[in-house]
C-alpha atoms as a PDB file:
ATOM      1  CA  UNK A   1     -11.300   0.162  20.912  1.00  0.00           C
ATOM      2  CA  UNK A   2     -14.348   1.632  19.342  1.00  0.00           C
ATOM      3  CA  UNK A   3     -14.920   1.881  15.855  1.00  0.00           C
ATOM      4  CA  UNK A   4     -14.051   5.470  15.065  1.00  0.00           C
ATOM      5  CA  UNK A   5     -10.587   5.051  16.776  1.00  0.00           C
ATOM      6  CA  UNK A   6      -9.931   1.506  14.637  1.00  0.00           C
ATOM      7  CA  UNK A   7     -10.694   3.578  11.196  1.00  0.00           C
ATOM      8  CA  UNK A   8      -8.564   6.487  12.490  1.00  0.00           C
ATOM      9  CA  UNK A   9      -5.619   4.445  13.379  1.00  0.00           C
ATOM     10  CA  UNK A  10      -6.321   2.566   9.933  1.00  0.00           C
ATOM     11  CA  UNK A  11      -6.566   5.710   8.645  1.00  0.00           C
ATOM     12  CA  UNK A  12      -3.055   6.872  10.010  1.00  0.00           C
ATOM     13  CA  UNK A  13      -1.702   3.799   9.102  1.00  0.00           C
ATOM     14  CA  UNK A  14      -2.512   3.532   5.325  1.00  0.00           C
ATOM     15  CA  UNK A  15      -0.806   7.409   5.215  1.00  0.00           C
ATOM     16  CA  UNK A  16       2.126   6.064   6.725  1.00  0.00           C
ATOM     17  CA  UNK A  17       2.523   2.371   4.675  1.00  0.00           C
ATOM     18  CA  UNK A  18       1.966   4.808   1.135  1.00  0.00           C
ATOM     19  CA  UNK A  19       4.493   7.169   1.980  1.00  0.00           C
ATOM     20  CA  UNK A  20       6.929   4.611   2.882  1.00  0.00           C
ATOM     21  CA  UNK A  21       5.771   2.163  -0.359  1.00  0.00           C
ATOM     22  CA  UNK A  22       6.078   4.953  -2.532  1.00  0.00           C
ATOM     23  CA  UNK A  23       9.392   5.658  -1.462  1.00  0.00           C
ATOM     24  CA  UNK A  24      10.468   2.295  -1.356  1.00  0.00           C
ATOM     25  CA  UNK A  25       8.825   1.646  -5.256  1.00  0.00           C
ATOM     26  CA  UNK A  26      10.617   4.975  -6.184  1.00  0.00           C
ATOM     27  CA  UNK A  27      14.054   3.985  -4.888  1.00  0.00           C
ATOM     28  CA  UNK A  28      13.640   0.431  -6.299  1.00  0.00           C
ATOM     29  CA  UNK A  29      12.818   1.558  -9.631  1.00  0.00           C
ATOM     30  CA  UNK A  30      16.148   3.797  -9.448  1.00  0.00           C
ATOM     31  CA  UNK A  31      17.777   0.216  -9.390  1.00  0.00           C
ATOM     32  CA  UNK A  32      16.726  -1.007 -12.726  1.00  0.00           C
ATOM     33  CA  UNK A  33      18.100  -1.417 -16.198  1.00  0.00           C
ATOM     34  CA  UNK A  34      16.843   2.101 -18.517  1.00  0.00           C
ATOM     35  CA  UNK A  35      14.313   0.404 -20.324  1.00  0.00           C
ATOM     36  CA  UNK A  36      10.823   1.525 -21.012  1.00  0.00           C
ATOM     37  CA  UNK A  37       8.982  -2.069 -21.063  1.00  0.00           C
ATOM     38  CA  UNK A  38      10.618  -2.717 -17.494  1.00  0.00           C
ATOM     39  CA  UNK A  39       9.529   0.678 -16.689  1.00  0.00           C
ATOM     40  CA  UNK A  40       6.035  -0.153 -17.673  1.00  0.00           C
ATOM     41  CA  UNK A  41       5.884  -3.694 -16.297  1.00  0.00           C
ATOM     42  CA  UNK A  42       7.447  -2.468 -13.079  1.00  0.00           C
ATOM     43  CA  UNK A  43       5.191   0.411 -12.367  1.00  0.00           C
ATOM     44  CA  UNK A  44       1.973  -1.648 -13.555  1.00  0.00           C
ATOM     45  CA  UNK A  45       3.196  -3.984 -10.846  1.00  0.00           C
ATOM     46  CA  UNK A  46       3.813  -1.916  -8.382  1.00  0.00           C
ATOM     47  CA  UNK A  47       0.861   0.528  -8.789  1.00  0.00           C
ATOM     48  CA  UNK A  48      -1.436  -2.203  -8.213  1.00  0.00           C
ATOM     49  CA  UNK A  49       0.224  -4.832  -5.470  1.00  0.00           C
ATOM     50  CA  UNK A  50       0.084  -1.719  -2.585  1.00  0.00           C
ATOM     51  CA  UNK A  51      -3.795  -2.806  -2.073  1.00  0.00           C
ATOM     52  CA  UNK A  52      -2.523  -5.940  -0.676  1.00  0.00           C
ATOM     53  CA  UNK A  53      -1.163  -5.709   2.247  1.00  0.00           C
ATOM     54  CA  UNK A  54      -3.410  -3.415   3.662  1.00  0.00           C
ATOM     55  CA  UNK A  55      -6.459  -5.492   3.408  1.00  0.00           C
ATOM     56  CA  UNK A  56      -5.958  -6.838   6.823  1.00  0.00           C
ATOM     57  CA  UNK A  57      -5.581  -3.362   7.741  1.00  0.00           C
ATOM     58  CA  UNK A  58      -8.809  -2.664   6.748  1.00  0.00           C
ATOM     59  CA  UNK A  59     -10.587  -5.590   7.807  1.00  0.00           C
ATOM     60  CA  UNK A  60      -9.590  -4.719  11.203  1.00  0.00           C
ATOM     61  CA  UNK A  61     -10.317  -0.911  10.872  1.00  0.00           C
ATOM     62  CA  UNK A  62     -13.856  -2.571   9.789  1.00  0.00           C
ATOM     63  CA  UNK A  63     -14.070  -4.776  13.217  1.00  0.00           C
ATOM     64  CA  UNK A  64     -13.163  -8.061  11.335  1.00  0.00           C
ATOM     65  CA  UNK A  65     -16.906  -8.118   9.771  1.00  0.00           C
ATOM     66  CA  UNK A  66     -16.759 -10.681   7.013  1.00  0.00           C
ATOM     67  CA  UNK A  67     -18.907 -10.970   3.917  1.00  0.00           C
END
């Protein structure tokens, strides 16, 4: 697979893993106690652990070039 396709499947990918996070951290955050320091915990969280997992999504889209 060339590297236009890899980034545009990447590309299709990261749509799909946000929509599905940000539904997932939406319903999740329906679950817990009214409070707004777990509120602000939670989201700070949450707003910054999606980047993980698709690192090895991009590394891939990138053709596993390393550093």
């Amino acid at each position: 697979m060339g590297p236009r396709a890899r980034r545009a499947v990447a590309s299709a990918g990261m749509l799909i893993f946000l929509a599905v996070y940000v539904w997932a951290a939406i319903a999740v955050a329906d679950l817990l106690p009214e409070s707004p320091l777990i509120d602000a915990v939670y989201y700070l969280v949450v707003g910054t652990a999606w980047g993980l997992p698709l690192l090895p999504l991009l590394k891939w889209a990138e053709g596993g070039k390393k550093d």
